[in-house]
C-alpha atoms as a PDB file:
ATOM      1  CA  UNK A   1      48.646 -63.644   0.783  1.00  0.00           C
ATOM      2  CA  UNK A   2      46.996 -64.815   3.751  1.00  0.00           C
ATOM      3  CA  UNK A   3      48.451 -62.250   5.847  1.00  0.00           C
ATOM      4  CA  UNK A   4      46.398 -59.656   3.432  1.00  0.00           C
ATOM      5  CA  UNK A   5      43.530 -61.826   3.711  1.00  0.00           C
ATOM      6  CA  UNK A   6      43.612 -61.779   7.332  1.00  0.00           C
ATOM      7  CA  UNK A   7      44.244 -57.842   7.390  1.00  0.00           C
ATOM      8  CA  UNK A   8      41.387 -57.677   5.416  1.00  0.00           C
ATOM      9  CA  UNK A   9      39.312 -59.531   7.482  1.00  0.00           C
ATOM     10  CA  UNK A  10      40.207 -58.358  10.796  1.00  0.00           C
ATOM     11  CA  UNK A  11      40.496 -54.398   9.545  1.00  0.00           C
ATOM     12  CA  UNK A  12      38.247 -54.747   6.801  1.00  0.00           C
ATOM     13  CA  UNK A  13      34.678 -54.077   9.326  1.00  0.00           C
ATOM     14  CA  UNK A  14      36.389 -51.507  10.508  1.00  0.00           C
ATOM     15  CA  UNK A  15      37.216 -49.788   7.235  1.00  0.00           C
ATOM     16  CA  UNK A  16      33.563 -50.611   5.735  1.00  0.00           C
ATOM     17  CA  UNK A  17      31.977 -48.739   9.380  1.00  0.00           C
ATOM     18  CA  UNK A  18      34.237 -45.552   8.888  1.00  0.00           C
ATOM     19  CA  UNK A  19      33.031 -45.422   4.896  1.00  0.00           C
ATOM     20  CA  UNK A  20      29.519 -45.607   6.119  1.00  0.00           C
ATOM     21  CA  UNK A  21      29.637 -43.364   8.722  1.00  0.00           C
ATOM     22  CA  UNK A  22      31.169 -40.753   6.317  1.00  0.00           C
ATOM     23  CA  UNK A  23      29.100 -41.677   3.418  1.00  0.00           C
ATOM     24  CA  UNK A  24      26.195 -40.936   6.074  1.00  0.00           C
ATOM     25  CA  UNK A  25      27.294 -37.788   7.026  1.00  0.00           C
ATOM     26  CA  UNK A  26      27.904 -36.242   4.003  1.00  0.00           C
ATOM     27  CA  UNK A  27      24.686 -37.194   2.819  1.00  0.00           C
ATOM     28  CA  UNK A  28      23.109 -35.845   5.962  1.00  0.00           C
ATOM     29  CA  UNK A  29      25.110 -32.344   5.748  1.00  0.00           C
ATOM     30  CA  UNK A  30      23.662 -31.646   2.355  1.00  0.00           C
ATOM     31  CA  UNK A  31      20.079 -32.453   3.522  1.00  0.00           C
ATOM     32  CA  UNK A  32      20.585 -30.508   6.725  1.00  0.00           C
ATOM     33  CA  UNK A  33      21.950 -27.126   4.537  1.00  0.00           C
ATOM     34  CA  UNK A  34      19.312 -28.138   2.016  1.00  0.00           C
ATOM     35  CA  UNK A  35      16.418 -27.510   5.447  1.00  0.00           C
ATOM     36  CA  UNK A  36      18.254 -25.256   6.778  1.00  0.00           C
ATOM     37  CA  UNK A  37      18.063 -22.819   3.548  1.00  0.00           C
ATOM     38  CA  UNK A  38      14.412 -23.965   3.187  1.00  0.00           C
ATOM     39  CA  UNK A  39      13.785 -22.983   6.836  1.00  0.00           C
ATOM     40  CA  UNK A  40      15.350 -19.479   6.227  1.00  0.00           C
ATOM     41  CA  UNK A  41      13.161 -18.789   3.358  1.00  0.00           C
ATOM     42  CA  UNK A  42      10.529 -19.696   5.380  1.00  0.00           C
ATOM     43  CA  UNK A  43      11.191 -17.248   7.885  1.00  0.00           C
ATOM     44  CA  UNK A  44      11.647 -14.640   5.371  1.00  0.00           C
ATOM     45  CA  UNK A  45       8.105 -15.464   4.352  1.00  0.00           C
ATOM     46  CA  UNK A  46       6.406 -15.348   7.629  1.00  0.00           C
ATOM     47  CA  UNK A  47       8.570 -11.930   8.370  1.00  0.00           C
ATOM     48  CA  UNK A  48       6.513 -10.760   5.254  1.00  0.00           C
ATOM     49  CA  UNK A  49       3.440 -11.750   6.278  1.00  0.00           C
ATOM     50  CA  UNK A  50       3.742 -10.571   9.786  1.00  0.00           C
ATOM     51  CA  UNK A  51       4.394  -6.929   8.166  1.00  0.00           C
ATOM     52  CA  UNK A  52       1.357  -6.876   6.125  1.00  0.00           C
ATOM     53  CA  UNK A  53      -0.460  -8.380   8.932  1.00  0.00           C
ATOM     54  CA  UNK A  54       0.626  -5.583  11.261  1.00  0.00           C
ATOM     55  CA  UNK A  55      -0.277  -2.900   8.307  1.00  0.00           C
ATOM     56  CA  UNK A  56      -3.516  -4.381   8.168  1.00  0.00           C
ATOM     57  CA  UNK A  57      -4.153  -3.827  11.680  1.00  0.00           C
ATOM     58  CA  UNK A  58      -3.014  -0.460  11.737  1.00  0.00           C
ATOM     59  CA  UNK A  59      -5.605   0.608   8.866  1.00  0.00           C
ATOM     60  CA  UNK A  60      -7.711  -0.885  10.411  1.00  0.00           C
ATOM     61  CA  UNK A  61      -7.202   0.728  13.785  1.00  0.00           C
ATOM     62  CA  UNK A  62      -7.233   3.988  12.021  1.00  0.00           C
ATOM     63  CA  UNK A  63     -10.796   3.102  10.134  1.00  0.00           C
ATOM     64  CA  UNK A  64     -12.581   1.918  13.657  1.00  0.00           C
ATOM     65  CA  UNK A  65     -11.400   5.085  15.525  1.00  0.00           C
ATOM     66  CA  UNK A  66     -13.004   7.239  12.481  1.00  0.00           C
ATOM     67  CA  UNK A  67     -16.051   5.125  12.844  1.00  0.00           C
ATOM     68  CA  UNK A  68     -16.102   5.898  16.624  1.00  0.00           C
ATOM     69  CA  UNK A  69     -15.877   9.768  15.979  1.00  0.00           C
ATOM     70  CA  UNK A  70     -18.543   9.418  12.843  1.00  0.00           C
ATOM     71  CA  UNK A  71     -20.947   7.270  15.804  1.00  0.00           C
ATOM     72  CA  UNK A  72     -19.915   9.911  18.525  1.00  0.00           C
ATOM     73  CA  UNK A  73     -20.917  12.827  15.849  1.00  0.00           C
ATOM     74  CA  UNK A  74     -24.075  11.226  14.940  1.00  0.00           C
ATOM     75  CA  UNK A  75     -24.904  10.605  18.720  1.00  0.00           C
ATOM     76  CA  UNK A  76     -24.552  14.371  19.474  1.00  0.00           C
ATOM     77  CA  UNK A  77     -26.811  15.226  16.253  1.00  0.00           C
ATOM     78  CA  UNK A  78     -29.682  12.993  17.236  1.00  0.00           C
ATOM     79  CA  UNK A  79     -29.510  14.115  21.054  1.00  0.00           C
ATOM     80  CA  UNK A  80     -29.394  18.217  19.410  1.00  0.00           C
ATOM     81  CA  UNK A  81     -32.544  16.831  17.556  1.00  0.00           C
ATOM     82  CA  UNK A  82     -34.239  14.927  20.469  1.00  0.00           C
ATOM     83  CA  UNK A  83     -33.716  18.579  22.493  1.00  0.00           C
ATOM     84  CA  UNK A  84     -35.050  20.946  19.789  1.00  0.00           C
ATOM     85  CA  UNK A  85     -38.013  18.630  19.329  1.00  0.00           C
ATOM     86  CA  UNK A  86     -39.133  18.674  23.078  1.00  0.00           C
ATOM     87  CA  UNK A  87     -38.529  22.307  23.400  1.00  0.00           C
ATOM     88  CA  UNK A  88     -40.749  22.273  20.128  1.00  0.00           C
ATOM     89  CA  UNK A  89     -43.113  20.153  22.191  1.00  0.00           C
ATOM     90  CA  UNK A  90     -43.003  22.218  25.420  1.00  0.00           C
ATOM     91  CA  UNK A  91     -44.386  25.374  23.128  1.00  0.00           C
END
């Protein structure tokens, strides 16, 4: 009996440190795959957002260059007016 007793006591620390450290790392497997998953379905989220993001940009690429042209079109109309009325002038 004391023999057991000091087995226990001499292995015992030992046996308690090895249960904790794999108590511990279990626990902290599950919490990494747990923020690991989170983290990918974050990614998936921001890979989403990016693509409407870059959609957006595109229309709106597309709308600015037809406002240039409608600006460049109304530019050559007023100078076509500004001539006719000073050759109107000049008669």
């Amino acid at each position: 009996m004391e023999e057991v007793i000091k087995v226990l006591f001499n292995y015992g620390v030992g046996y308690i440190i090895v249960f904790l450290f794999i108590y511990d790392w279990l626990t902290n497997r599950k919490i990494t795959t747990q923020t690991l998953v989170a983290i990918k379905e974050s990614n998936e989220n921001i890979s989403k957002f990016l693509v409407s993001i870059k959609e957006d940009n595109e229309n709106l690429s597309k709308s600015l260059d037809l406002l240039q042209e409608s600006m460049q079109n109304e530019n050559k109309k007023t100078s076509e007016i500004l001539k006719i009325l000073k050759e109107k002038e000049k008669k």
